[in-house]
N, C-alpha and C. Protein backbone atom coordinates (compact mmCIF):
# COMPACT_ATOMS: atom_id res chain seq x y z
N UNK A 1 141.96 -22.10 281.94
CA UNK A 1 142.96 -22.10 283.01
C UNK A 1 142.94 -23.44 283.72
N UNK A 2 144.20 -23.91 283.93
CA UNK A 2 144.41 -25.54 284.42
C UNK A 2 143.66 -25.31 286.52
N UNK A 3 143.72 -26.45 286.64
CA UNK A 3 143.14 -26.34 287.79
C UNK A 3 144.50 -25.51 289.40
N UNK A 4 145.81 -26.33 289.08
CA UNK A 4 146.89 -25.34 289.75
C UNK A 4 146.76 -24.02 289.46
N UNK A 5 147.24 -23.63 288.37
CA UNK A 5 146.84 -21.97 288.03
C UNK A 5 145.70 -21.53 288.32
N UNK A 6 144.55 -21.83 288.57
CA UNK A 6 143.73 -21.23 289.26
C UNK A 6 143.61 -20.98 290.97
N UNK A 7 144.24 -22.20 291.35
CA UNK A 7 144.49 -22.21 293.01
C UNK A 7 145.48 -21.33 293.11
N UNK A 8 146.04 -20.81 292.40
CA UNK A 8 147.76 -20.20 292.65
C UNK A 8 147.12 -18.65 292.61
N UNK A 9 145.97 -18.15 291.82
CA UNK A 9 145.05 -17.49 291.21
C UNK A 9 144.75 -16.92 292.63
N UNK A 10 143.63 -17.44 293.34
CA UNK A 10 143.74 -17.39 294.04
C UNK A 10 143.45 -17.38 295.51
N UNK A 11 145.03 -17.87 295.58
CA UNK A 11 146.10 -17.76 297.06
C UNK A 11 146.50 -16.68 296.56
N UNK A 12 146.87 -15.76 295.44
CA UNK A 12 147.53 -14.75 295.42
C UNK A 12 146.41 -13.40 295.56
N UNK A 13 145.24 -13.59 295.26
CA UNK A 13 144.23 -12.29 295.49
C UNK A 13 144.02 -12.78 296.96
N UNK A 14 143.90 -13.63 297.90
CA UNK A 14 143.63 -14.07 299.37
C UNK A 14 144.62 -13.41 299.97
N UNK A 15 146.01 -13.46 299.12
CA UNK A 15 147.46 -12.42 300.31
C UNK A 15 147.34 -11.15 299.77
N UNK A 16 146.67 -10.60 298.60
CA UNK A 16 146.50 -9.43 298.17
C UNK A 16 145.64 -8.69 299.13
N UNK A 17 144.67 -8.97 299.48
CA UNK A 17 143.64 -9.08 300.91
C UNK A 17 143.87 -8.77 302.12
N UNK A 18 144.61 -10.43 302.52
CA UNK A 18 145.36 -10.28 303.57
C UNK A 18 146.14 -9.04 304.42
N UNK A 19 147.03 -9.15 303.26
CA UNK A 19 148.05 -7.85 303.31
C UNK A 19 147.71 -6.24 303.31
N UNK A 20 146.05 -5.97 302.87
CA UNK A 20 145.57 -4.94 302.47
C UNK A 20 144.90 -4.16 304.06
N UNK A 21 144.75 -5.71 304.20
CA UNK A 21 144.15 -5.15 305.69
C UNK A 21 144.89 -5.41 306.83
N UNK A 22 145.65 -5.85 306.68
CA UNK A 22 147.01 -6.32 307.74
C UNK A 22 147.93 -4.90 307.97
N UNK A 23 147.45 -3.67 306.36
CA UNK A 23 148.77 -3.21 306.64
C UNK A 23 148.66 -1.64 307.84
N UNK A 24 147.88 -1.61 308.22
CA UNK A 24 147.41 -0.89 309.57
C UNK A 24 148.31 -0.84 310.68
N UNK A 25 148.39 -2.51 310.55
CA UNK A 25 149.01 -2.54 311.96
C UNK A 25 150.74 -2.62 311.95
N UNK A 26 151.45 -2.47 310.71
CA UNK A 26 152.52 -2.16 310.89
C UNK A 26 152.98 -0.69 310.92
N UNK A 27 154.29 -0.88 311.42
CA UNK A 27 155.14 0.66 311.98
C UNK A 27 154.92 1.56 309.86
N UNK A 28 155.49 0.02 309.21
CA UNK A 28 155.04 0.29 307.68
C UNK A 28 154.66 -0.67 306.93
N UNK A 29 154.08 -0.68 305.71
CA UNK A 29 154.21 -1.88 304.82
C UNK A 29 154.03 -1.14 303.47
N UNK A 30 154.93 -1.09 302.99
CA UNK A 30 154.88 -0.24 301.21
C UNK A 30 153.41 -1.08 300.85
N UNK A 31 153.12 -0.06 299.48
CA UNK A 31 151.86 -0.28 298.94
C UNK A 31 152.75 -1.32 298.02
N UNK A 32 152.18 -2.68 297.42
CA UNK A 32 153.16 -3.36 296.36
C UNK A 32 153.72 -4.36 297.35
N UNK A 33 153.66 -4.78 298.73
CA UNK A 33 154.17 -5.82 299.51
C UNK A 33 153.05 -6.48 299.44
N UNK A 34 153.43 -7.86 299.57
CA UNK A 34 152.34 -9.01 299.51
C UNK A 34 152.72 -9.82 300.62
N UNK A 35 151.82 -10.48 301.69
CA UNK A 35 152.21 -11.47 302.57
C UNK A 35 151.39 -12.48 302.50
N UNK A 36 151.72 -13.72 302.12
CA UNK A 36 150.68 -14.72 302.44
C UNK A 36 150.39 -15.19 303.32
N UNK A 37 149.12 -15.39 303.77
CA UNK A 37 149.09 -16.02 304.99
C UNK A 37 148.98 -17.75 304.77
N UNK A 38 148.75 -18.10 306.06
CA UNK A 38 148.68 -17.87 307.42
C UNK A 38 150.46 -17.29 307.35
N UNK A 39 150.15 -16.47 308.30
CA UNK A 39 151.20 -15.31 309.07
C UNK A 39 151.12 -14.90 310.54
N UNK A 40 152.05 -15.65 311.33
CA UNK A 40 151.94 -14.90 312.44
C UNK A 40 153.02 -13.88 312.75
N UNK A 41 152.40 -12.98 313.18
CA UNK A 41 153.48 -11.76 313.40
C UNK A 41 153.34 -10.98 314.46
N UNK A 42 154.26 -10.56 315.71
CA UNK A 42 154.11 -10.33 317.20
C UNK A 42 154.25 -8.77 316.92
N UNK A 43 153.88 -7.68 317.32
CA UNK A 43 154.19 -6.66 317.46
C UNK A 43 154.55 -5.81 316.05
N UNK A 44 153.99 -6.00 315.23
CA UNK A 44 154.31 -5.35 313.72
C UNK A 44 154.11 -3.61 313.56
N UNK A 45 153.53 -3.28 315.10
CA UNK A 45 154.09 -1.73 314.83
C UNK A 45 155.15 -1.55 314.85
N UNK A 46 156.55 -2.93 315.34
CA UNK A 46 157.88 -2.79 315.28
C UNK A 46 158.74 -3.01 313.76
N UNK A 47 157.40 -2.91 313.02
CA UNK A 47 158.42 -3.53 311.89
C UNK A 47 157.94 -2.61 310.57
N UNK A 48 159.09 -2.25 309.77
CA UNK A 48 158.99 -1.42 308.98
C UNK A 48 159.46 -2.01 307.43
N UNK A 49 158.34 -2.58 306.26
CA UNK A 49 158.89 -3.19 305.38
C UNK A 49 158.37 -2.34 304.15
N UNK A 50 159.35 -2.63 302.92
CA UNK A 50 159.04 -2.18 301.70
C UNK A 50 158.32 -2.42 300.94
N UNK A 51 158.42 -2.49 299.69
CA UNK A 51 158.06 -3.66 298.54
C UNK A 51 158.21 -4.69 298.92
N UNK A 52 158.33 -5.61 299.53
CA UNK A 52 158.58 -7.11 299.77
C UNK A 52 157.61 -8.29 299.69
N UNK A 53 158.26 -9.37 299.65
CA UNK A 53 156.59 -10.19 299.49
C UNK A 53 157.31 -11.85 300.38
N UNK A 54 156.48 -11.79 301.50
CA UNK A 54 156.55 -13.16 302.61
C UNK A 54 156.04 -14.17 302.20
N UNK A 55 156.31 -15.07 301.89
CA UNK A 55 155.47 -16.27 301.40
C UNK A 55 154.70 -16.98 303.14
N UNK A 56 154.16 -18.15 303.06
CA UNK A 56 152.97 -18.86 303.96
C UNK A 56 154.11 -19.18 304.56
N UNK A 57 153.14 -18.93 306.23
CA UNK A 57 153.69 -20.19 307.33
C UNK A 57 154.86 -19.29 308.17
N UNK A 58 154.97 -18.07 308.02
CA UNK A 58 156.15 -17.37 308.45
C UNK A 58 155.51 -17.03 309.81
N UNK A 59 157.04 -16.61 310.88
CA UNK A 59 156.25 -16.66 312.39
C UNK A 59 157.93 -15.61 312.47
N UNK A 60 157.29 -14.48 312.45
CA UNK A 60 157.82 -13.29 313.01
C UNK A 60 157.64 -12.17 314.15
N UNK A 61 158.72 -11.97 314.84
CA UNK A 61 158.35 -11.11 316.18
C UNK A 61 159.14 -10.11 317.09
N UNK A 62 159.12 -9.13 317.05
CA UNK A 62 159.62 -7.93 317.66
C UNK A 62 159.64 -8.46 319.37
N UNK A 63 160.23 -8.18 320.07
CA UNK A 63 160.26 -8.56 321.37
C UNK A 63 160.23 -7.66 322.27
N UNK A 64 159.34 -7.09 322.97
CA UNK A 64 158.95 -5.70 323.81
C UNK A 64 159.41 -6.17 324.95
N UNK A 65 158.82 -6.88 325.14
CA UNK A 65 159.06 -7.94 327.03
C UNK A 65 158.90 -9.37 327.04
N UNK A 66 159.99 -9.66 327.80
CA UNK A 66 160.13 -10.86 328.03
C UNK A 66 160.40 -11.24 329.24
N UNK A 67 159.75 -12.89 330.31
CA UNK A 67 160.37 -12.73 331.59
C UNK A 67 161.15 -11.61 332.01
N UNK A 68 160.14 -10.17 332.48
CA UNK A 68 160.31 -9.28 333.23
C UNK A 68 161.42 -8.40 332.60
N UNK A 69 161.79 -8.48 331.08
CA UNK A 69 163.15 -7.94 330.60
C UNK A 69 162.40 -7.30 330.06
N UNK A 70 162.63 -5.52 329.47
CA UNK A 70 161.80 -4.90 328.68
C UNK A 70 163.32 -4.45 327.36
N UNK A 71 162.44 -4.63 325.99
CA UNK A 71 163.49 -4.28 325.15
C UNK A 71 163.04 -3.75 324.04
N UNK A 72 164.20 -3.15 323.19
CA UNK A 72 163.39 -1.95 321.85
C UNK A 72 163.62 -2.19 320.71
N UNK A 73 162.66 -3.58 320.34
CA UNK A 73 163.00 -3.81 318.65
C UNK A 73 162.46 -3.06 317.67
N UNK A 74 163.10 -3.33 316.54
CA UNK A 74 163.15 -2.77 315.30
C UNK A 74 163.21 -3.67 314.30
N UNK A 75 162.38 -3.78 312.97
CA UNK A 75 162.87 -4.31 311.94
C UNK A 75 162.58 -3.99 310.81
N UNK A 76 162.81 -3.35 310.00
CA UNK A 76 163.70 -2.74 308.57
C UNK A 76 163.76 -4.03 307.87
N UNK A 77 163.13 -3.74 306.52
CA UNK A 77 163.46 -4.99 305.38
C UNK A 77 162.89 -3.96 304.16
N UNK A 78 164.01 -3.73 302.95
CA UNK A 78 164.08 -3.13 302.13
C UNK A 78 163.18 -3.30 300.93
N UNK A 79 163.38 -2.94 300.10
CA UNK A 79 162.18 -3.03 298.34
C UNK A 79 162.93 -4.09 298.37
N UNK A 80 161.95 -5.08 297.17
CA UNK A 80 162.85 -6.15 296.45
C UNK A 80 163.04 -7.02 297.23
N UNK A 81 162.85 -7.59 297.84
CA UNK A 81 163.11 -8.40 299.22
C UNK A 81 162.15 -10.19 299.25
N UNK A 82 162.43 -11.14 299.11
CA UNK A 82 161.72 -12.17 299.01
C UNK A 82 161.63 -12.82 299.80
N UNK A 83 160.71 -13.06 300.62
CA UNK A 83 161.11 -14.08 301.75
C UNK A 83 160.26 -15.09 301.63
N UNK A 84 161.06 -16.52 301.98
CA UNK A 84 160.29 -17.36 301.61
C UNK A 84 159.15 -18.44 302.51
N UNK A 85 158.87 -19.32 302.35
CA UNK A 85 157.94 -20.03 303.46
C UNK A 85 158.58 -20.49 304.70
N UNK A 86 158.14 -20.63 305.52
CA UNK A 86 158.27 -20.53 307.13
C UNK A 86 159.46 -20.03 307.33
N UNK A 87 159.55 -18.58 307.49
CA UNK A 87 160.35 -17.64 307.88
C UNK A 87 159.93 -17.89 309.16
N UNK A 88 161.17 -17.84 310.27
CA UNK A 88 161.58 -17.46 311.44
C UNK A 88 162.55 -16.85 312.31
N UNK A 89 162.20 -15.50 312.30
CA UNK A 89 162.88 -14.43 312.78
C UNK A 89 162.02 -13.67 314.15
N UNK A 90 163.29 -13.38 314.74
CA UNK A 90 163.09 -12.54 316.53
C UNK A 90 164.09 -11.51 316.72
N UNK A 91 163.56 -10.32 316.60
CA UNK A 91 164.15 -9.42 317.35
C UNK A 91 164.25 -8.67 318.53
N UNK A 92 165.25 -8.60 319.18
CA UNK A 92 164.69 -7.15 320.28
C UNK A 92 165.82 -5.95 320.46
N UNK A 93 166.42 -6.21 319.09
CA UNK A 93 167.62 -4.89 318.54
C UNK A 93 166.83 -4.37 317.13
N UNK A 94 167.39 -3.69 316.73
CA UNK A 94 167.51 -3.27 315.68
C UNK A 94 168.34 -4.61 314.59
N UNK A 95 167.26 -4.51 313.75
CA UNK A 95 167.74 -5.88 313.13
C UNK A 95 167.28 -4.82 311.29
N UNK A 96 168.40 -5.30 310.34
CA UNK A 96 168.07 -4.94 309.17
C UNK A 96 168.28 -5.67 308.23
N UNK A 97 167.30 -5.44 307.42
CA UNK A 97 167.75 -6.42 306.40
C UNK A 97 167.43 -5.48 304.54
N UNK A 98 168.24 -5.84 303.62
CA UNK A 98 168.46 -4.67 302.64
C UNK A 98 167.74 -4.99 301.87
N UNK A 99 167.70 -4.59 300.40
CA UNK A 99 166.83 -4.35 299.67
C UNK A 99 167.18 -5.49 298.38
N UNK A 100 166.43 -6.35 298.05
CA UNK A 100 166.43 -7.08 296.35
C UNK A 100 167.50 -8.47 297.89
N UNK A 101 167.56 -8.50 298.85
CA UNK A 101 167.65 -9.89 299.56
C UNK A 101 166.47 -11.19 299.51
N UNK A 102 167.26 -12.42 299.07
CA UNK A 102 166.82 -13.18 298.70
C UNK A 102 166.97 -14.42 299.63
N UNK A 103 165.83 -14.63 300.56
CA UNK A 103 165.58 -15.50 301.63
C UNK A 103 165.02 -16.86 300.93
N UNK A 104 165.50 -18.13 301.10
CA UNK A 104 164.90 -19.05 301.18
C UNK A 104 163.75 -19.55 302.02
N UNK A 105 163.26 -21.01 301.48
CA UNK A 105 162.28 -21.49 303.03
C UNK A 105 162.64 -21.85 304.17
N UNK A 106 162.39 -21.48 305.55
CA UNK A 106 162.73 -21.95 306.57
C UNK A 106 164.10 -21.71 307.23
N UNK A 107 164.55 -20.09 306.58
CA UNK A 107 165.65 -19.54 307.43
C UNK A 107 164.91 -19.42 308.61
N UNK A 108 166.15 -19.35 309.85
CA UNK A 108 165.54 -18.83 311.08
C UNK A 108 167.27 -17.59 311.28
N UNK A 109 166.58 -16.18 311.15
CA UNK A 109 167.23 -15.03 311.68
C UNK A 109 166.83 -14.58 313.18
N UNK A 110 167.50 -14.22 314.31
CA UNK A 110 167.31 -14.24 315.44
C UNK A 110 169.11 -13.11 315.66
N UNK A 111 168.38 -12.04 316.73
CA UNK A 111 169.08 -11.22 317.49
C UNK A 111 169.33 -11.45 318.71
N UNK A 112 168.45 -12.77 319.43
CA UNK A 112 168.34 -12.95 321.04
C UNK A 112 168.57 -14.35 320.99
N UNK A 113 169.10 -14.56 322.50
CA UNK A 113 169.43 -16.69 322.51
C UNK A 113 168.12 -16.39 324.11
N UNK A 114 168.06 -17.64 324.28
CA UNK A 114 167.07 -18.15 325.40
C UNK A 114 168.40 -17.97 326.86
N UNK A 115 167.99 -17.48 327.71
CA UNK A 115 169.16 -17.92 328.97
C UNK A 115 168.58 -18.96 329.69
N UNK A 116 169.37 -19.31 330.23
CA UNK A 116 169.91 -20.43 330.52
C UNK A 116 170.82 -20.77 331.61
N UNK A 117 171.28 -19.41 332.36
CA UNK A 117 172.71 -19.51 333.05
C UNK A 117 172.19 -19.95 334.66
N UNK A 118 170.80 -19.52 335.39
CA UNK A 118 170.31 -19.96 336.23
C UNK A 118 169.45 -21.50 336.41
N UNK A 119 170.08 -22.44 336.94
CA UNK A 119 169.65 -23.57 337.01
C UNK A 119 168.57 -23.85 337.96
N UNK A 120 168.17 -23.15 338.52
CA UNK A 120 166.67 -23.13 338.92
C UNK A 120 165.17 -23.03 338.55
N UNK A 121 165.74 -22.42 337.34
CA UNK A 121 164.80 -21.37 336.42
C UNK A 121 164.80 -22.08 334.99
N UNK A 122 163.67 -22.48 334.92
CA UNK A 122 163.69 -22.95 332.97
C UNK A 122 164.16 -22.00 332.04
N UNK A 123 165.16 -22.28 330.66
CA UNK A 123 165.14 -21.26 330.23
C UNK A 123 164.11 -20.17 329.53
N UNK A 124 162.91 -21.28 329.51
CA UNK A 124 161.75 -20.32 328.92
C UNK A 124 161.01 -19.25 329.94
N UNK A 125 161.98 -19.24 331.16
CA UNK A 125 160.90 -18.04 332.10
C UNK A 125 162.47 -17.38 332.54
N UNK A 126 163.70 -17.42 331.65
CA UNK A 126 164.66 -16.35 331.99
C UNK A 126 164.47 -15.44 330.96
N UNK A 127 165.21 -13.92 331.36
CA UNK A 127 165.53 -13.01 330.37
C UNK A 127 165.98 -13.58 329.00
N UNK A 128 166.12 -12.96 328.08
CA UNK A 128 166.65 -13.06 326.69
C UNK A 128 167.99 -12.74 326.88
N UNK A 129 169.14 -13.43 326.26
CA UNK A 129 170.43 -12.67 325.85
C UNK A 129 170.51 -12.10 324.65
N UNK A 130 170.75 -10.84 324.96
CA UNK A 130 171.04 -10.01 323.41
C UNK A 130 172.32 -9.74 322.97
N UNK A 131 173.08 -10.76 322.79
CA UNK A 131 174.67 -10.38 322.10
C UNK A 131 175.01 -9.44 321.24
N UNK A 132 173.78 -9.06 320.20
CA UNK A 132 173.95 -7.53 319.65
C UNK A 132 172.89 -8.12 318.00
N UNK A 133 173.24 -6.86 317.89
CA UNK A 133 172.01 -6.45 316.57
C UNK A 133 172.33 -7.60 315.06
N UNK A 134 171.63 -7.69 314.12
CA UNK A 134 171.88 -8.89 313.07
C UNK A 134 171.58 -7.89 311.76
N UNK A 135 172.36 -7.35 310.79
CA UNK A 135 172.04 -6.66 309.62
C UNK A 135 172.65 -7.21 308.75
N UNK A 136 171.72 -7.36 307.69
CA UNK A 136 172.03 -8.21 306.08
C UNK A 136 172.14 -7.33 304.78
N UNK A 137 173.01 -7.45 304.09
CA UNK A 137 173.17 -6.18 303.28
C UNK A 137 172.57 -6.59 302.15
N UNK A 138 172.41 -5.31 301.16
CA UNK A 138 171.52 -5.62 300.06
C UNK A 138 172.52 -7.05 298.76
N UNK A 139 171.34 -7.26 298.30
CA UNK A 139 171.20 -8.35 296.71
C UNK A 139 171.95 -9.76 297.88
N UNK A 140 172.24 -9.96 298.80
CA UNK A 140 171.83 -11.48 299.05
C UNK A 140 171.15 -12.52 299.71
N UNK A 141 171.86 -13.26 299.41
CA UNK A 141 170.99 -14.68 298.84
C UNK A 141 171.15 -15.30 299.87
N UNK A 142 169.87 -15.54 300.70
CA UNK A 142 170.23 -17.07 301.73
C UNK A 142 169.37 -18.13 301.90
N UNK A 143 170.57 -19.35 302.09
CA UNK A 143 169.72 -20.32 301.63
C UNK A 143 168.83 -21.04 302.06
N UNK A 144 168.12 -22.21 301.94
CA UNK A 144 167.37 -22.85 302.88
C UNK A 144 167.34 -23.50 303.84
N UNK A 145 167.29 -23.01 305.14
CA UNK A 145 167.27 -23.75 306.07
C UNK A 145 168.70 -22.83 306.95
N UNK A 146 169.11 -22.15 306.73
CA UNK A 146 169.69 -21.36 306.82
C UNK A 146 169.94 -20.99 308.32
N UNK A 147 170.49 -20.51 309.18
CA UNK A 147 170.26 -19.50 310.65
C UNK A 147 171.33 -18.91 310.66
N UNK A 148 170.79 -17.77 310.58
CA UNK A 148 171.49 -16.87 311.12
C UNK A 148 171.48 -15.96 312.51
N UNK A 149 172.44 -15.90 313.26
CA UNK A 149 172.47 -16.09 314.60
C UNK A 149 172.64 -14.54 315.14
N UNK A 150 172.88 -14.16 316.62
CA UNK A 150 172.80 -12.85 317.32
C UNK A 150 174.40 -12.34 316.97
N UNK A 151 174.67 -10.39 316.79
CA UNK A 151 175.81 -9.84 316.62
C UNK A 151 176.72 -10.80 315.49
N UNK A 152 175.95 -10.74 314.72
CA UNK A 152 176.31 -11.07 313.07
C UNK A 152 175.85 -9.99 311.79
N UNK A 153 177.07 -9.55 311.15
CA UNK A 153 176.62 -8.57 309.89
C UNK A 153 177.09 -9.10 308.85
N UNK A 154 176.04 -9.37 307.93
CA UNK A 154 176.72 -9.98 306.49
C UNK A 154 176.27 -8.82 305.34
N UNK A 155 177.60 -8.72 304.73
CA UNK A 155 178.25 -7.71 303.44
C UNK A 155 176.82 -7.82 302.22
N UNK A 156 177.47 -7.35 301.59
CA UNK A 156 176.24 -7.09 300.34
C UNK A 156 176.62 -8.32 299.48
N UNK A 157 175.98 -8.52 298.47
CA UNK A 157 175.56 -9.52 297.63
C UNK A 157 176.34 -10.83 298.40
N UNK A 158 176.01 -11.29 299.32
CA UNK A 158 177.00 -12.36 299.82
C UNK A 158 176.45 -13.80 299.27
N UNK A 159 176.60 -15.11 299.60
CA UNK A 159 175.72 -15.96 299.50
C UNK A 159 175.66 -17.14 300.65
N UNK A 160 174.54 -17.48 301.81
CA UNK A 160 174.84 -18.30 302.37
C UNK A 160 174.02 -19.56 302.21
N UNK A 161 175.05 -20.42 301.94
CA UNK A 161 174.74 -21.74 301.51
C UNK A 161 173.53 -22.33 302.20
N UNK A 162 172.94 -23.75 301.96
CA UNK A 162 171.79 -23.99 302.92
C UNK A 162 172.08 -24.94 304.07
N UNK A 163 171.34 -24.83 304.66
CA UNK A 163 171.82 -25.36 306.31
C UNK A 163 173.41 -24.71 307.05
N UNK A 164 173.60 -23.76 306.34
CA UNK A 164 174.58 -23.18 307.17
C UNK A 164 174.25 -22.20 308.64
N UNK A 165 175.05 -22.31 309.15
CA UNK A 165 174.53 -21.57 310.68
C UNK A 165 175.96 -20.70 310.74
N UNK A 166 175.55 -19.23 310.57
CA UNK A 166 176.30 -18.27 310.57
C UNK A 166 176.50 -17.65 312.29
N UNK A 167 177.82 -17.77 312.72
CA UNK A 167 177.72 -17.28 314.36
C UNK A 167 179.19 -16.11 314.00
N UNK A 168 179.19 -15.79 312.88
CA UNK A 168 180.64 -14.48 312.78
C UNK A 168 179.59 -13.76 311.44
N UNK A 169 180.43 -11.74 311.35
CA UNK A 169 180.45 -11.47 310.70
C UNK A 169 180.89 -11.91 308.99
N UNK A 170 180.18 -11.66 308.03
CA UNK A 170 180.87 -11.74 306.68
C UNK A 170 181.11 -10.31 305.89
N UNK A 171 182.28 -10.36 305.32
CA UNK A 171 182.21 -9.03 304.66
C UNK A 171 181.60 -9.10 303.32
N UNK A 172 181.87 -8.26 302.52
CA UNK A 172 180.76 -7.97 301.08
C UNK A 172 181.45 -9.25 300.61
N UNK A 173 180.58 -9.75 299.23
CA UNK A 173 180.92 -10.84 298.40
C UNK A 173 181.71 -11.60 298.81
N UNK A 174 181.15 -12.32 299.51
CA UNK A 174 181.42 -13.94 299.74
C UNK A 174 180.27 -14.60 299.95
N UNK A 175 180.90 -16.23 299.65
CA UNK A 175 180.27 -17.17 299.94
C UNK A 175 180.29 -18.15 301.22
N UNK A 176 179.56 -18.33 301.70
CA UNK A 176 179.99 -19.71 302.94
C UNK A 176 179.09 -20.17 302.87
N UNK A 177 179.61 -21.29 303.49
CA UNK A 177 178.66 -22.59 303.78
C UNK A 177 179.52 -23.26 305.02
N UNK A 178 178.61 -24.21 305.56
CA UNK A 178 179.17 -25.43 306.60
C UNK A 178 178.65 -24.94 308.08
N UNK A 179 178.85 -25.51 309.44
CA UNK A 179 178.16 -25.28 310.90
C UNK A 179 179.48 -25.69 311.40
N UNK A 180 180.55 -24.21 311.93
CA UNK A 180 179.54 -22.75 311.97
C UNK A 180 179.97 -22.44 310.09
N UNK A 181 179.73 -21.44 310.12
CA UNK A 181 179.85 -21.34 308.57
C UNK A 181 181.06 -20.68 308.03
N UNK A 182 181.81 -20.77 306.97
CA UNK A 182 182.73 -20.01 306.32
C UNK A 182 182.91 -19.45 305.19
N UNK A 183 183.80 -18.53 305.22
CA UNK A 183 183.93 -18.14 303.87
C UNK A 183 184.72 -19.27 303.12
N UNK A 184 184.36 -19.85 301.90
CA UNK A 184 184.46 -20.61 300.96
C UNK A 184 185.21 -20.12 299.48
N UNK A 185 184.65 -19.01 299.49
CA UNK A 185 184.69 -18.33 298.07
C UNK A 185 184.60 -16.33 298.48
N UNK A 186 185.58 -15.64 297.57
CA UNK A 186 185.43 -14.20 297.41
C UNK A 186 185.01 -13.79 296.42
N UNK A 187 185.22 -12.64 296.03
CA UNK A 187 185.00 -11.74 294.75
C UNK A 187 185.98 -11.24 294.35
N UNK A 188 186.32 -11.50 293.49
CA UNK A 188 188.02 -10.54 293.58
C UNK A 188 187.80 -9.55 292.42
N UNK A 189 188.27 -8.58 292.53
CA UNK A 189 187.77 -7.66 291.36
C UNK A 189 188.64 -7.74 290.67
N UNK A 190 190.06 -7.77 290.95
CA UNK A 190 190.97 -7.48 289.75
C UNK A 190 190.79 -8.74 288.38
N UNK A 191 190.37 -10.14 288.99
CA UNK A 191 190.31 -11.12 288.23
C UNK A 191 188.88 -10.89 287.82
N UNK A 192 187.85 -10.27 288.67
CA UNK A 192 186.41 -10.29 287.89
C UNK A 192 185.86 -11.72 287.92
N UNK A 193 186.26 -12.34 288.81
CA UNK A 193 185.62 -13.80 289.31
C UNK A 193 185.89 -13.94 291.09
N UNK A 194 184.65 -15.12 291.03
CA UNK A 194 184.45 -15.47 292.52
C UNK A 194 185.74 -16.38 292.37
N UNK A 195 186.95 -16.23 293.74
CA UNK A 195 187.47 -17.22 293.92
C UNK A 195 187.78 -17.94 295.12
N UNK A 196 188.02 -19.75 294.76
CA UNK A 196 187.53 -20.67 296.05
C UNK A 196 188.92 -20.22 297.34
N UNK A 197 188.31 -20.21 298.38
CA UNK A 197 189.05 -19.89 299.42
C UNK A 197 189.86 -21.17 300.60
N UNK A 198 191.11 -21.32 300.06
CA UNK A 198 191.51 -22.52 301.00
C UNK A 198 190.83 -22.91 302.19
């Protein structure tokens, strides 16, 4: 065995580990999920995952209280599910995400913005704004570098391009890309191809 394949060897029995004894403290973690660490993760009795497997460096967190705001997250992430290195996601809704979804490195998913509206007050010691809940439907794909933002629902197998910053709903099968992001491309069934969208 070459000297990479053995380091790869393992880092993968170290998140086998990891994850074995990590999985206590979530709300769930299917038997068959793998997380690599380093992993930080805030409140994981709030979070309920499948089969899935987190790659390193991810910084995830349920949000109970914040500057004096108390709130009731949730997070749901289905079988099949890949997420990749430095994941950054915050909830304090109900946030879902589906099953066989395919996360790149260094999305940041978020249900809450920082306030800001009192100029006395830094925004790091105001309440959270919660514009509303963020659910991702099953088989897609998002890309690297990605954000996806608060009271946003994207359709099933969709695809979002990388460095796109999603601030609207998408419906099933499409594509976007660009800041803020768009639909680019559909699915059209009668033709049985994706097509480009003026």
């Amino acid at each position: 065995m070459g000297f990479l394949k053995e380091v790869w060897k393992k880092k993968g029995e170290e998140a086998v580990e990891f994850t074995r004894r990590a999985r206590g403290d979530f709300g769930r973690l299917a038997e068959g999920a793998v997380i690599f660490p380093p992993f930080r993760c805030e409140n994981p009795q709030c979070m309920f995952f499948g089969r899935i497997t987190i790659n390193a460096n991810g910084w995830m967190g349920a949000v109970i209280t914040y500057a004096g705001a108390s709130y009731s997250p949730r997070l749901d992430v289905g079988d099949g599910t890949g997420i990749g290195h430095g994941i950054h996601l915050f909830c304090c809704t109900h946030m879902t995400i589906g099953q066989n979804v395919m996360i790149a490195d260094h999305v940041y998913i978020t249900d809450n913005l920082h306030g800001f509206e009192d100029i006395h007050v830094p925004p790091s010691q105001q309440p959270l704004k919660v514009p509303g809940p963020v659910s991702i439907g099953d088989w897609t794909w998002i890309g690297e570098r990605a954000c996806i933002l608060p009271n946003v629902s994207i359709g099933r197998h969709c695809v979002i391009g990388s460095n796109a910053v999603v601030t609207k709903s998408i419906p099933d099968y499409c594509v976007v890309a660009g800041i803020p992001a768009r639909i680019i491309k559909r699915y059209d069934p009668d033709q049985k191809a994706w097509v480009r969208v003026p």
